[in-house]
PDB file of N, CA and C in Angstrom:
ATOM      1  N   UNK A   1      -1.802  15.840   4.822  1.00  0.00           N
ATOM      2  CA  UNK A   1      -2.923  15.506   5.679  1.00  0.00           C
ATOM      3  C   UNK A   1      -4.168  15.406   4.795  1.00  0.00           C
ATOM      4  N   UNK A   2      -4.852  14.505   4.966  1.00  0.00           N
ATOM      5  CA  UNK A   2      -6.516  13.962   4.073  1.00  0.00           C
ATOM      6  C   UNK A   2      -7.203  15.193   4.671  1.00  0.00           C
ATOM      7  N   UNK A   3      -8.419  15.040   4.043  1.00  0.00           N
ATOM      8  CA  UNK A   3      -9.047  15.764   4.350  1.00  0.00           C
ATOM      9  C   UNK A   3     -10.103  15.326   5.495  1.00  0.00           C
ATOM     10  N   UNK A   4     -10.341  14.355   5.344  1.00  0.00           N
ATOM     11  CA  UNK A   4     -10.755  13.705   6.485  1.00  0.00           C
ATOM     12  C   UNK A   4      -9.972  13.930   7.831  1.00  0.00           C
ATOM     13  N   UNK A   5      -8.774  13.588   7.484  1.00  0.00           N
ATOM     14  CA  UNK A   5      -7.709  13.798   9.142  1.00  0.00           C
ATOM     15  C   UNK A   5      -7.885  15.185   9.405  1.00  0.00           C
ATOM     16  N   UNK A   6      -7.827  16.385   8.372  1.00  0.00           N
ATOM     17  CA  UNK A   6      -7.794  17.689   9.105  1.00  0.00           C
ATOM     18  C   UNK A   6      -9.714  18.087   9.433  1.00  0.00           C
ATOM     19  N   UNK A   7     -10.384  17.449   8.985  1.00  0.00           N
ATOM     20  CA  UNK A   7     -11.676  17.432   9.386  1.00  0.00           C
ATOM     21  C   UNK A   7     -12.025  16.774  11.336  1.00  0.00           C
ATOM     22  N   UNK A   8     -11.321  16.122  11.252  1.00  0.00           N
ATOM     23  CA  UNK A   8     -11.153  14.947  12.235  1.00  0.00           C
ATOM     24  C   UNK A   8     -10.170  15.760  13.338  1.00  0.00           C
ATOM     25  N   UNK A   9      -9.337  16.841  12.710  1.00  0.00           N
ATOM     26  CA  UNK A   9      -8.051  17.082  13.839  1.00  0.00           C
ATOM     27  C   UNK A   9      -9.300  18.541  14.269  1.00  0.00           C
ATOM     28  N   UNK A  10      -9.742  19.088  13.337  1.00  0.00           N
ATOM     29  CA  UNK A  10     -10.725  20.280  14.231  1.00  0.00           C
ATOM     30  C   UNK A  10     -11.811  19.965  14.518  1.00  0.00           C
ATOM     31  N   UNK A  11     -12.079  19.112  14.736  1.00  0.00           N
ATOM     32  CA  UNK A  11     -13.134  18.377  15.919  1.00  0.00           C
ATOM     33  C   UNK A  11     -14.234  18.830  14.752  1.00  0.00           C
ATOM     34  N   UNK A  12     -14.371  19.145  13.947  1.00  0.00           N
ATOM     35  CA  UNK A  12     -15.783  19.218  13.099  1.00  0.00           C
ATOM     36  C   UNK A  12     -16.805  18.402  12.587  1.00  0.00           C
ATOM     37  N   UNK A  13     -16.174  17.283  13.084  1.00  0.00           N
ATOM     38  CA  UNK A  13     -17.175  16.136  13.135  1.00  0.00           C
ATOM     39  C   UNK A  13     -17.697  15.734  14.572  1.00  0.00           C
ATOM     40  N   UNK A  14     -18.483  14.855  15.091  1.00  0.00           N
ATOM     41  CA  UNK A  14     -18.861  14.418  16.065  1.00  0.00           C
ATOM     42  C   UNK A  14     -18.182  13.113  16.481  1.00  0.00           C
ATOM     43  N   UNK A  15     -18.458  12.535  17.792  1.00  0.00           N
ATOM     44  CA  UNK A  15     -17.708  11.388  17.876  1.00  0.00           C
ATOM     45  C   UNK A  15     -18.196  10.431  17.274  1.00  0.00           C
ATOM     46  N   UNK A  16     -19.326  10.500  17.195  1.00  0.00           N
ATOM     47  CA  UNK A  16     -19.696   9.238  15.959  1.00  0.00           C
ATOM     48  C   UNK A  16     -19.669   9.171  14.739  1.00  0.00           C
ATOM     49  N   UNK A  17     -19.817  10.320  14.561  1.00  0.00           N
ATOM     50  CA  UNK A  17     -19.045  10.712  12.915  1.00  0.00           C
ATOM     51  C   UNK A  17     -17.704   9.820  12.542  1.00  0.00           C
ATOM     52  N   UNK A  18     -16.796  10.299  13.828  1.00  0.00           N
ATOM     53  CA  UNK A  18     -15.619   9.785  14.074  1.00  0.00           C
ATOM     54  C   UNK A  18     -15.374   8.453  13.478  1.00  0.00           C
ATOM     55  N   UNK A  19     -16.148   7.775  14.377  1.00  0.00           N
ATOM     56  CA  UNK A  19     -16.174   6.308  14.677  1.00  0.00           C
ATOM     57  C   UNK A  19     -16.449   5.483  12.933  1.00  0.00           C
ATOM     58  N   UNK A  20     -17.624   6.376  13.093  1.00  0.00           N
ATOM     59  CA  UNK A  20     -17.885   5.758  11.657  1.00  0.00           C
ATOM     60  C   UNK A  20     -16.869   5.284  10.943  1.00  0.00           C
ATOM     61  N   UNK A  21     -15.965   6.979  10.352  1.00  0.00           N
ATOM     62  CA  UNK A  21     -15.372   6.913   9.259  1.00  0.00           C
ATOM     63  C   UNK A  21     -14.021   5.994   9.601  1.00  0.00           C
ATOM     64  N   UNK A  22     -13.930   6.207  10.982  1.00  0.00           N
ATOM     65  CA  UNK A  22     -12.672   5.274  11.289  1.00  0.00           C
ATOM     66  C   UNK A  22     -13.188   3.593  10.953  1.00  0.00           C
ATOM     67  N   UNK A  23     -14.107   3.582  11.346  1.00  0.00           N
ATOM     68  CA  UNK A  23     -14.738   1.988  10.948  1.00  0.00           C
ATOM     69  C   UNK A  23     -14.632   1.713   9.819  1.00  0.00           C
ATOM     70  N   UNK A  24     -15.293   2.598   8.728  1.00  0.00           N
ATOM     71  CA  UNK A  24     -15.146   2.256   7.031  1.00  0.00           C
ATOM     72  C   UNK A  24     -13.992   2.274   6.505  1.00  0.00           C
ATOM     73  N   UNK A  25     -12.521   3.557   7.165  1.00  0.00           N
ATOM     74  CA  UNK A  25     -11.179   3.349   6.967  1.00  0.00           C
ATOM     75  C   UNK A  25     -10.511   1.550   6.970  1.00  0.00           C
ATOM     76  N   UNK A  26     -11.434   1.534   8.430  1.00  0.00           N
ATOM     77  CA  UNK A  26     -10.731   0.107   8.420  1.00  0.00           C
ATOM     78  C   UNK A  26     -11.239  -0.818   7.593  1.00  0.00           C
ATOM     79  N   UNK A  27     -12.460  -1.049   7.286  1.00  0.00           N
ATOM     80  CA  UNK A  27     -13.092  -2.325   6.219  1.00  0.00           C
ATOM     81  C   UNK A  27     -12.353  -1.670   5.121  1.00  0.00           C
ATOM     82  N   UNK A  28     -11.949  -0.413   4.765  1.00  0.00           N
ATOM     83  CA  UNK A  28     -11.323  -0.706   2.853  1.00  0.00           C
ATOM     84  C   UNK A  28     -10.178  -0.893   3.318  1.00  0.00           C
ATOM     85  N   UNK A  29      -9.936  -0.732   4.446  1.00  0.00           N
ATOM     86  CA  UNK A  29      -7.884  -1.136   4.417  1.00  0.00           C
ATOM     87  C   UNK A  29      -7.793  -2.610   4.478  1.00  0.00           C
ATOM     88  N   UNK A  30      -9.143  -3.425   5.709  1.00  0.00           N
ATOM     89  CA  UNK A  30      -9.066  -5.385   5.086  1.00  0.00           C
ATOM     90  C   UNK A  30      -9.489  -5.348   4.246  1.00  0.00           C
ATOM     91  N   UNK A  31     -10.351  -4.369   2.996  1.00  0.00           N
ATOM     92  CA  UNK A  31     -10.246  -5.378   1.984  1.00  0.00           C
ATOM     93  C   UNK A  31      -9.270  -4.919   0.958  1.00  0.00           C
ATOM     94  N   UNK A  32      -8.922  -4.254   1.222  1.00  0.00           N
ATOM     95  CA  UNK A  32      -7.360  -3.599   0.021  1.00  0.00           C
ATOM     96  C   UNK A  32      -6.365  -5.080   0.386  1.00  0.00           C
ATOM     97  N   UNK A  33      -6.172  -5.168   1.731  1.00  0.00           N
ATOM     98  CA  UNK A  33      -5.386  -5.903   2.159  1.00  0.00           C
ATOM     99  C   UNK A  33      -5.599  -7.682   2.007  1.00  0.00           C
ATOM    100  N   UNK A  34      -6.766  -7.894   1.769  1.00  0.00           N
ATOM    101  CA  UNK A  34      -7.465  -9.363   1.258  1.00  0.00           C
ATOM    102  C   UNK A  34      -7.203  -9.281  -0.289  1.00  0.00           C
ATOM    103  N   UNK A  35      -7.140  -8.540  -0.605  1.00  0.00           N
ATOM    104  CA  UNK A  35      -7.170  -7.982  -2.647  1.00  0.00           C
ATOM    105  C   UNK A  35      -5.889  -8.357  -2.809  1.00  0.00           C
ATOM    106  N   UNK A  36      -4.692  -7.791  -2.229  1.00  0.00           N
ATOM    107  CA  UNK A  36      -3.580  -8.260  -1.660  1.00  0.00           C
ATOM    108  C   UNK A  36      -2.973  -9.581  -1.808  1.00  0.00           C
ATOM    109  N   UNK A  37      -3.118  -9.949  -1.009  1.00  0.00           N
ATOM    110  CA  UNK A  37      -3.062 -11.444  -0.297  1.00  0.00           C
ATOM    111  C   UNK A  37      -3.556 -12.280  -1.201  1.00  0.00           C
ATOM    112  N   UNK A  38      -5.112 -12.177  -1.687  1.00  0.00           N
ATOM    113  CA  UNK A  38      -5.569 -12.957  -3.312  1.00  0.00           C
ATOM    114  C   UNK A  38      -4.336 -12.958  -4.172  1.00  0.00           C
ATOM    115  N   UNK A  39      -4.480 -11.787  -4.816  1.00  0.00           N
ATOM    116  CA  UNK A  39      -3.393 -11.298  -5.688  1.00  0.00           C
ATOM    117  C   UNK A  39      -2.274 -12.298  -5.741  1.00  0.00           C
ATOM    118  N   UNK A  40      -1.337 -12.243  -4.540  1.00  0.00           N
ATOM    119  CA  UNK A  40      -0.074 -12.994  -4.664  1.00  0.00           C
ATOM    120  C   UNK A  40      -0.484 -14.593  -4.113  1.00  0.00           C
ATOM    121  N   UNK A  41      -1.309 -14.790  -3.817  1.00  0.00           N
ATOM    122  CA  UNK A  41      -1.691 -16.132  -3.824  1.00  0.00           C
ATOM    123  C   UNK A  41      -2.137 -16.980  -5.455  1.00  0.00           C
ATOM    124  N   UNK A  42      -2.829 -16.188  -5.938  1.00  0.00           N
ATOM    125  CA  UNK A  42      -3.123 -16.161  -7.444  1.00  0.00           C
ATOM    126  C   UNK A  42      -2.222 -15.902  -8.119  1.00  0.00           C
ATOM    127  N   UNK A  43      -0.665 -15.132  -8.448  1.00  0.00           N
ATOM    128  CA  UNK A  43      -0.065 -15.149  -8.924  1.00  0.00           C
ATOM    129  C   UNK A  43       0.980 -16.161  -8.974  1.00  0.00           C
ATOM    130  N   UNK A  44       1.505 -16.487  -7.586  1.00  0.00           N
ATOM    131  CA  UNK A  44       2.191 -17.290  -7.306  1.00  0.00           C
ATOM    132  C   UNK A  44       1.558 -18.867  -7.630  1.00  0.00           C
ATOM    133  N   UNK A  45       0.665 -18.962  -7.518  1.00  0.00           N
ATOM    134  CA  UNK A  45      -0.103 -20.309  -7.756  1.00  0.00           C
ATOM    135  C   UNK A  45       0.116 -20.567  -9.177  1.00  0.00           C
ATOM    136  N   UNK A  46      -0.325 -19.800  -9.713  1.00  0.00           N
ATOM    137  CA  UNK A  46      -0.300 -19.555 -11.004  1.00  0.00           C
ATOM    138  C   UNK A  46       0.852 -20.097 -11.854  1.00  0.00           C
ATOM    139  N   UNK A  47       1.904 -19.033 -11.157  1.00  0.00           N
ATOM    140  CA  UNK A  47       3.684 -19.287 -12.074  1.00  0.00           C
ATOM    141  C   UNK A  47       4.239 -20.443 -11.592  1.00  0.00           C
ATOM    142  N   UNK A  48       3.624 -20.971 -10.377  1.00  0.00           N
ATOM    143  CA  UNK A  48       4.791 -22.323  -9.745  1.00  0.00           C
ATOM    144  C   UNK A  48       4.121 -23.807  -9.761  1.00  0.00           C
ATOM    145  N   UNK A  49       2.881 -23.894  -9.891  1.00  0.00           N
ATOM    146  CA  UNK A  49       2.058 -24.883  -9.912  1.00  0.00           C
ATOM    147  C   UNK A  49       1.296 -25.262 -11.040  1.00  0.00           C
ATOM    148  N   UNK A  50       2.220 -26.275 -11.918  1.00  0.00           N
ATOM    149  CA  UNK A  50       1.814 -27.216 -13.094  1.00  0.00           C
ATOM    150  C   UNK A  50       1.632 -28.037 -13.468  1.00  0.00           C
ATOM    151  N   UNK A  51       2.098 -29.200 -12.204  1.00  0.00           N
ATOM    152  CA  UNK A  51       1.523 -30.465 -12.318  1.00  0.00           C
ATOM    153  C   UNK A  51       0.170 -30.622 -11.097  1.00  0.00           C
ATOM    154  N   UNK A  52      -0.721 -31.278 -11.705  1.00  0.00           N
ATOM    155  CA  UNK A  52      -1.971 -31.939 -10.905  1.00  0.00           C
ATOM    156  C   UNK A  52      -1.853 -32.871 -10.768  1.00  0.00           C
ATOM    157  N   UNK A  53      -0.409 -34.075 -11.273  1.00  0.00           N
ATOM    158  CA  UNK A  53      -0.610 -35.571 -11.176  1.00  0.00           C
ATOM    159  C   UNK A  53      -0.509 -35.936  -9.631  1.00  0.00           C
ATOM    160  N   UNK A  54       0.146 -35.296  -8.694  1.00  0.00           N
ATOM    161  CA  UNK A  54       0.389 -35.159  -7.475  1.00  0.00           C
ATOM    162  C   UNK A  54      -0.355 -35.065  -6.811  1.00  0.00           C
ATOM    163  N   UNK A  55      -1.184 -35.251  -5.455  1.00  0.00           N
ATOM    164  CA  UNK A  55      -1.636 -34.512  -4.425  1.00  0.00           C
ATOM    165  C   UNK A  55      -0.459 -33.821  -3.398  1.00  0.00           C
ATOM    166  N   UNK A  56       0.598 -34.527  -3.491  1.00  0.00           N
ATOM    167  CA  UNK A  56       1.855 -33.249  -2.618  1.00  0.00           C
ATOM    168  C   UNK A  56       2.612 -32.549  -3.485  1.00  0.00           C
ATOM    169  N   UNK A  57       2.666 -31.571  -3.030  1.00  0.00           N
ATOM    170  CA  UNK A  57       3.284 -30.120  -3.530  1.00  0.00           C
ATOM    171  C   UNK A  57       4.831 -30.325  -3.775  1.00  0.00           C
ATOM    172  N   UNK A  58       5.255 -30.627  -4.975  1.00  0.00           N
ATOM    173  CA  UNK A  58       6.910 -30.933  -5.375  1.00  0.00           C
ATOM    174  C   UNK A  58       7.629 -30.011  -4.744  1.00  0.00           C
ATOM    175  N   UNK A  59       8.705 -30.143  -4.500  1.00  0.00           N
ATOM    176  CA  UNK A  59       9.960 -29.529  -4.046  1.00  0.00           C
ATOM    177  C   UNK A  59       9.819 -28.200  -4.947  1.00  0.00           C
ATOM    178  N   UNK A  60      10.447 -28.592  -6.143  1.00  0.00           N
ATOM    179  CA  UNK A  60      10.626 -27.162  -7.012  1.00  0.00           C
ATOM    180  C   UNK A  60       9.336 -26.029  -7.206  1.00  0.00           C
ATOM    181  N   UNK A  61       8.363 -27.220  -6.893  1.00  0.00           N
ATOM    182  CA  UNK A  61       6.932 -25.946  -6.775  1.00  0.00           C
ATOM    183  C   UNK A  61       7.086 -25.495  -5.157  1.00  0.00           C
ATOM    184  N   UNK A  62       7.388 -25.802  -4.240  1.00  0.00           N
ATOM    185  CA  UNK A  62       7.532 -25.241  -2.751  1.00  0.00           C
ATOM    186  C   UNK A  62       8.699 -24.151  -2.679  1.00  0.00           C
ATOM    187  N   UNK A  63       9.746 -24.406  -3.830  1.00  0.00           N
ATOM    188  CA  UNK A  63      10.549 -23.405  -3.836  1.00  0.00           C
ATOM    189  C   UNK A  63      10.557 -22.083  -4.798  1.00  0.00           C
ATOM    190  N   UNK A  64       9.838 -22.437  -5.645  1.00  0.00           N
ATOM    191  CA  UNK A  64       9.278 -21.685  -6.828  1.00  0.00           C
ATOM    192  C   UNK A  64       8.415 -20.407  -5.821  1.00  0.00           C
ATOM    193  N   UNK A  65       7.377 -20.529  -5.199  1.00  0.00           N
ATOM    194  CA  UNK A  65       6.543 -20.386  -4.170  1.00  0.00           C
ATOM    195  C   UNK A  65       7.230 -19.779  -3.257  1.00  0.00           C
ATOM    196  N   UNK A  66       8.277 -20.104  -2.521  1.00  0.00           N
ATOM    197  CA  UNK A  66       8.733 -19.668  -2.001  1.00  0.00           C
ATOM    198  C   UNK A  66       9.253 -17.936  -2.189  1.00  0.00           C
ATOM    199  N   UNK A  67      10.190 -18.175  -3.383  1.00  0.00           N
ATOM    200  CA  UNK A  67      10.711 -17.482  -4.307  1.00  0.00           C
ATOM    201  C   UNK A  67       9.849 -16.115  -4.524  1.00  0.00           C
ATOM    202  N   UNK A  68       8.854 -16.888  -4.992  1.00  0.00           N
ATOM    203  CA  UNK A  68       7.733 -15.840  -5.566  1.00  0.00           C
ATOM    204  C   UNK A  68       7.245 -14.839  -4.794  1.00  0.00           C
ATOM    205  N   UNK A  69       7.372 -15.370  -3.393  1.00  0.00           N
ATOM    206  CA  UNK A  69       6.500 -15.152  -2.448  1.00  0.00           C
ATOM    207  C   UNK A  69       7.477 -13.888  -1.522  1.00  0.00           C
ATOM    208  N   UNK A  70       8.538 -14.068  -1.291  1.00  0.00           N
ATOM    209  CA  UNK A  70      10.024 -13.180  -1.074  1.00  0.00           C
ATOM    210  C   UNK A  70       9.749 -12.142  -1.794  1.00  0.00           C
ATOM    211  N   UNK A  71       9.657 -12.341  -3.720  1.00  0.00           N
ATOM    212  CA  UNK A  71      10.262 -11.015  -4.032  1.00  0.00           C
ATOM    213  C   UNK A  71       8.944 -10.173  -4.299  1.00  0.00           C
ATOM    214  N   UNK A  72       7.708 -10.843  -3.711  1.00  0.00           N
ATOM    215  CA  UNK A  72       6.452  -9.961  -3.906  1.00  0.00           C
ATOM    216  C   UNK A  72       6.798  -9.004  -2.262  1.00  0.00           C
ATOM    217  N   UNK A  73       7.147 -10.075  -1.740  1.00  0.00           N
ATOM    218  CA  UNK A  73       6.883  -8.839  -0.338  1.00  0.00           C
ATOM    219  C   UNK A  73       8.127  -8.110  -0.659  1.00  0.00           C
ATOM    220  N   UNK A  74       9.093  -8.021  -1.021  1.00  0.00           N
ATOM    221  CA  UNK A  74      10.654  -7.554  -1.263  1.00  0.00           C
ATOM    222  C   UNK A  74       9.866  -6.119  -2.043  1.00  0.00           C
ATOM    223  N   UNK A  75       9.438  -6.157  -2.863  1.00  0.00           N
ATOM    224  CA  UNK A  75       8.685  -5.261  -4.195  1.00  0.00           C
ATOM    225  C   UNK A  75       7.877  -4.614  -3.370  1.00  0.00           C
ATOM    226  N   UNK A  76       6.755  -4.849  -2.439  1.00  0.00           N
ATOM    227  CA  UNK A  76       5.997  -4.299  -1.889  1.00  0.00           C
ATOM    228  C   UNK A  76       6.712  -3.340  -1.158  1.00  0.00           C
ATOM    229  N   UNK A  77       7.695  -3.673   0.079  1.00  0.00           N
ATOM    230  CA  UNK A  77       7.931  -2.919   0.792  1.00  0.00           C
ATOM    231  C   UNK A  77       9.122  -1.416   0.218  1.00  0.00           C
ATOM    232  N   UNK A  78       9.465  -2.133  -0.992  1.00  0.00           N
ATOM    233  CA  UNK A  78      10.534  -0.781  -2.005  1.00  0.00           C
ATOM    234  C   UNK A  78       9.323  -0.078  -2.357  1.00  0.00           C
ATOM    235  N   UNK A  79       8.139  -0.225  -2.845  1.00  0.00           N
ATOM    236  CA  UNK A  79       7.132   0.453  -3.548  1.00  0.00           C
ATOM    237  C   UNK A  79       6.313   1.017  -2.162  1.00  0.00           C
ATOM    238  N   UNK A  80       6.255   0.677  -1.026  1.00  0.00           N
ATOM    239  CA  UNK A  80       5.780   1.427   0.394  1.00  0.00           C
ATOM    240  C   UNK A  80       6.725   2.523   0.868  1.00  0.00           C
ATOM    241  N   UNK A  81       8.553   2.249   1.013  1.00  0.00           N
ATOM    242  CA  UNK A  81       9.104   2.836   1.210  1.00  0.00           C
ATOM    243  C   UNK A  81       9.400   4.415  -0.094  1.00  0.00           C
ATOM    244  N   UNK A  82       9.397   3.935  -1.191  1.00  0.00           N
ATOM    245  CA  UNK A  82       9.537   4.986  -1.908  1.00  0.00           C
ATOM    246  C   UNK A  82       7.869   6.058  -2.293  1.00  0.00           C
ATOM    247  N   UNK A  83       6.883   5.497  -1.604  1.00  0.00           N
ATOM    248  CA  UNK A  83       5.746   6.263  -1.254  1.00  0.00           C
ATOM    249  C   UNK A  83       6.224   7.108  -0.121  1.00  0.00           C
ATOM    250  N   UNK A  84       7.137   6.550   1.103  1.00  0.00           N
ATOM    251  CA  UNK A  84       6.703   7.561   1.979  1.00  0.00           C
ATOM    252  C   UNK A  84       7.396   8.502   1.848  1.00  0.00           C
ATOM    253  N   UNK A  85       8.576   8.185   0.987  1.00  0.00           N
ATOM    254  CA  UNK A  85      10.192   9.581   0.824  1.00  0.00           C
ATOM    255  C   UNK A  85       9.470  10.451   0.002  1.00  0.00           C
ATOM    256  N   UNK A  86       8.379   9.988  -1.350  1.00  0.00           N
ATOM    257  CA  UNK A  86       7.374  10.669  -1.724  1.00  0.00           C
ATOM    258  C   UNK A  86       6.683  11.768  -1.279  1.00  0.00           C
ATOM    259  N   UNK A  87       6.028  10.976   0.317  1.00  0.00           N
ATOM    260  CA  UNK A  87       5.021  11.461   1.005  1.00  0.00           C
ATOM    261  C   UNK A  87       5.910  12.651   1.835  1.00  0.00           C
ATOM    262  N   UNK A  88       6.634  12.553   2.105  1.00  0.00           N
ATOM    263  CA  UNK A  88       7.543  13.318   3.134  1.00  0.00           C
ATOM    264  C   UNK A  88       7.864  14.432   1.929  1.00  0.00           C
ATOM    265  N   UNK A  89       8.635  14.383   0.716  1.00  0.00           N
ATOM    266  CA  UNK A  89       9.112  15.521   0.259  1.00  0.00           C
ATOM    267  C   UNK A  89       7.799  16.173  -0.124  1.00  0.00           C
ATOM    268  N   UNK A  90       6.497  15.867  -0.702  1.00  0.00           N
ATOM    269  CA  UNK A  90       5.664  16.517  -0.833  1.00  0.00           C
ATOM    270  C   UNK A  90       5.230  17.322   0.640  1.00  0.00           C
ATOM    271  N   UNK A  91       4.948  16.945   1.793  1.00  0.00           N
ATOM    272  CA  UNK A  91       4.563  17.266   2.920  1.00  0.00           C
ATOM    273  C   UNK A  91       5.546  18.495   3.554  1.00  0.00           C
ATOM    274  N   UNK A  92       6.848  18.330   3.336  1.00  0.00           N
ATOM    275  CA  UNK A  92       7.779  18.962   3.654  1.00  0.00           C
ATOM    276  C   UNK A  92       7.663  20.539   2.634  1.00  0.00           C
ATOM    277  N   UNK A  93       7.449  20.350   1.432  1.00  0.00           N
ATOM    278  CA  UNK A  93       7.258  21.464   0.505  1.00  0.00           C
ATOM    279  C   UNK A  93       5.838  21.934   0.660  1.00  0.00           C
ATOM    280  N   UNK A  94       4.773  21.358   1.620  1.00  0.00           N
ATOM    281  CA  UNK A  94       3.878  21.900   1.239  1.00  0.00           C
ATOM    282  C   UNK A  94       3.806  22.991   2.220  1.00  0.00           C
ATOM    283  N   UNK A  95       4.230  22.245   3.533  1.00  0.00           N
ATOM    284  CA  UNK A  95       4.962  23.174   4.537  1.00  0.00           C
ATOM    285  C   UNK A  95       5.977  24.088   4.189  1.00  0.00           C
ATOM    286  N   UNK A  96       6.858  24.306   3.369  1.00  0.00           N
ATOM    287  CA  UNK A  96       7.815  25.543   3.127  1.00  0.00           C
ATOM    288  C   UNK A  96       6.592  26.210   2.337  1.00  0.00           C
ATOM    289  N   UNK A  97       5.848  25.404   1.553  1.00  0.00           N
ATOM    290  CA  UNK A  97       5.061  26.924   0.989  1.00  0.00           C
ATOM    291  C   UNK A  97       3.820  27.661   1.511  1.00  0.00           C
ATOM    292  N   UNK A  98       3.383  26.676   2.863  1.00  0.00           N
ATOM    293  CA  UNK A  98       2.783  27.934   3.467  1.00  0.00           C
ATOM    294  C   UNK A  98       3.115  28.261   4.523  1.00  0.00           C
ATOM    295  N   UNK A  99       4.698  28.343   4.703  1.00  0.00           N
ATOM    296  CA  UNK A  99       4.927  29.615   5.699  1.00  0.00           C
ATOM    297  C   UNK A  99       5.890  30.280   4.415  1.00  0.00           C
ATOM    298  N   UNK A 100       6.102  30.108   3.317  1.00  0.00           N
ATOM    299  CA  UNK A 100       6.517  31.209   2.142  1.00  0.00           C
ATOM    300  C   UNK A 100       5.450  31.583   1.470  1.00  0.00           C
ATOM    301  N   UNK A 101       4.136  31.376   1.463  1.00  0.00           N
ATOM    302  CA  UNK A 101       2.909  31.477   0.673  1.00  0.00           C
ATOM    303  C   UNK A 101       3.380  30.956  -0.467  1.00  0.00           C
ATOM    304  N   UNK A 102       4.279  30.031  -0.984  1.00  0.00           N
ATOM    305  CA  UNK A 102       4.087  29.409  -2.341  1.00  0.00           C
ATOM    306  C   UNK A 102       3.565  28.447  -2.711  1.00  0.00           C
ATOM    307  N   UNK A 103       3.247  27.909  -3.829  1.00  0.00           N
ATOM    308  CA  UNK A 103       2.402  26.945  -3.760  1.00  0.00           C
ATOM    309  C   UNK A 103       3.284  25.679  -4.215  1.00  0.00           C
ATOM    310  N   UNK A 104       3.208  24.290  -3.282  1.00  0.00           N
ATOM    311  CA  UNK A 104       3.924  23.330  -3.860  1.00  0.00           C
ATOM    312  C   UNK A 104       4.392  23.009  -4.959  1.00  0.00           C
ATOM    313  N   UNK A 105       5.319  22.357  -5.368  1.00  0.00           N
ATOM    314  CA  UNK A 105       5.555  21.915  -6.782  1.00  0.00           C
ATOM    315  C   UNK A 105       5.418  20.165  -6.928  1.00  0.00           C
ATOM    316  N   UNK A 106       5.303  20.019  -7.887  1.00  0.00           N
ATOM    317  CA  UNK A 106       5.175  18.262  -7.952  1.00  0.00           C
ATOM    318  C   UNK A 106       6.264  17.476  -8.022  1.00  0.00           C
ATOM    319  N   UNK A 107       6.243  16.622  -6.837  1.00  0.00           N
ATOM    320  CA  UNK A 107       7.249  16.059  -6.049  1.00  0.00           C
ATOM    321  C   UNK A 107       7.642  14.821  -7.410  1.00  0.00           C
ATOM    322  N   UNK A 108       8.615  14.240  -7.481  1.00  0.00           N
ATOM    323  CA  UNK A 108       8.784  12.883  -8.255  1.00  0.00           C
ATOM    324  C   UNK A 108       8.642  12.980  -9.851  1.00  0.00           C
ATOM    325  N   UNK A 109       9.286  12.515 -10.326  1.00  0.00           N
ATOM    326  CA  UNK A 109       9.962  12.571 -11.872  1.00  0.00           C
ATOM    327  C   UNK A 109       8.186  11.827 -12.858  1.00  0.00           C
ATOM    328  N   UNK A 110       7.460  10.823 -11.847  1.00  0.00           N
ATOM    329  CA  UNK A 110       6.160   9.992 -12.490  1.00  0.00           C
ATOM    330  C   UNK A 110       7.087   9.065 -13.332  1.00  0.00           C
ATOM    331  N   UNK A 111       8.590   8.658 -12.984  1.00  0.00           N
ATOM    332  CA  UNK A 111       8.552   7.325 -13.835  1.00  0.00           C
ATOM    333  C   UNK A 111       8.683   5.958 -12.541  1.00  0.00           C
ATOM    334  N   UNK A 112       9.478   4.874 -12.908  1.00  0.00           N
ATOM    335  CA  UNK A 112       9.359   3.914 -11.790  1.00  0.00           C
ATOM    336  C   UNK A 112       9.773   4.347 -10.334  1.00  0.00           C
ATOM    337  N   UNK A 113       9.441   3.458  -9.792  1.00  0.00           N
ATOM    338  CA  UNK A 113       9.557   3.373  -8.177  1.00  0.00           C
ATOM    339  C   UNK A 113      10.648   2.846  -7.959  1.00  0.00           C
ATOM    340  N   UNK A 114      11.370   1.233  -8.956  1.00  0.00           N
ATOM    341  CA  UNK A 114      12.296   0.861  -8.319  1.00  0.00           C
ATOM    342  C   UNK A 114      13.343   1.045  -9.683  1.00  0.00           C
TER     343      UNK A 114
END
């Protein structure tokens, strides 16, 4: 739990407090999520699109693109999912250690995700 959420779960803020921070949560999550979206638009553009003699988009660049475009979201969602098995074994130990009073240990080896 953030510190914000357990700030937020004992009412120690006000409702506009609230509002606020929920408002600014949301503008960095569209723009994390526009950063995003650039990103694999710019990458993909990048690796699949090399001719300019064209104004229509060749076959092998629509599939290139395609391609690109699959194994970015494919990658994303292994690198979301292995955050939350992350998020869970840390959460889960942080909970055994305070109803054992111990103090967590550090979840995950720190090498790749996939």
């Amino acid at each position: 739990m953030s510190a914000i959420q357990g700030m937020m779960d004992n009412q120690a803020l006000t409702k506009k407090e609230q509002k606020e921070i929920e408002s600014m949560m949301q503008d960095m999550m569209f723009r994390e999520m526009q950063e995003v979206y650039i990103g694999l638009v710019d990458r993909c553009f990048n690796k699949c699109v090399n001719n300019f003699r064209s104004r229509k988009v060749q076959s092998s660049e629509k599939e290139c693109i395609k391609n690109c475009v699959a194994k970015s979201i494919a990658h994303t969602k292994r690198v979301q999912m292995r955050f939350t098995e992350q998020n869970q074994k840390l959460n889960a130990q942080m909970q055994a250690g305070a109803a054992g009073g111990m103090p967590p240990t550090q979840v995950g080896g720190g090498g790749a995700c996939y």
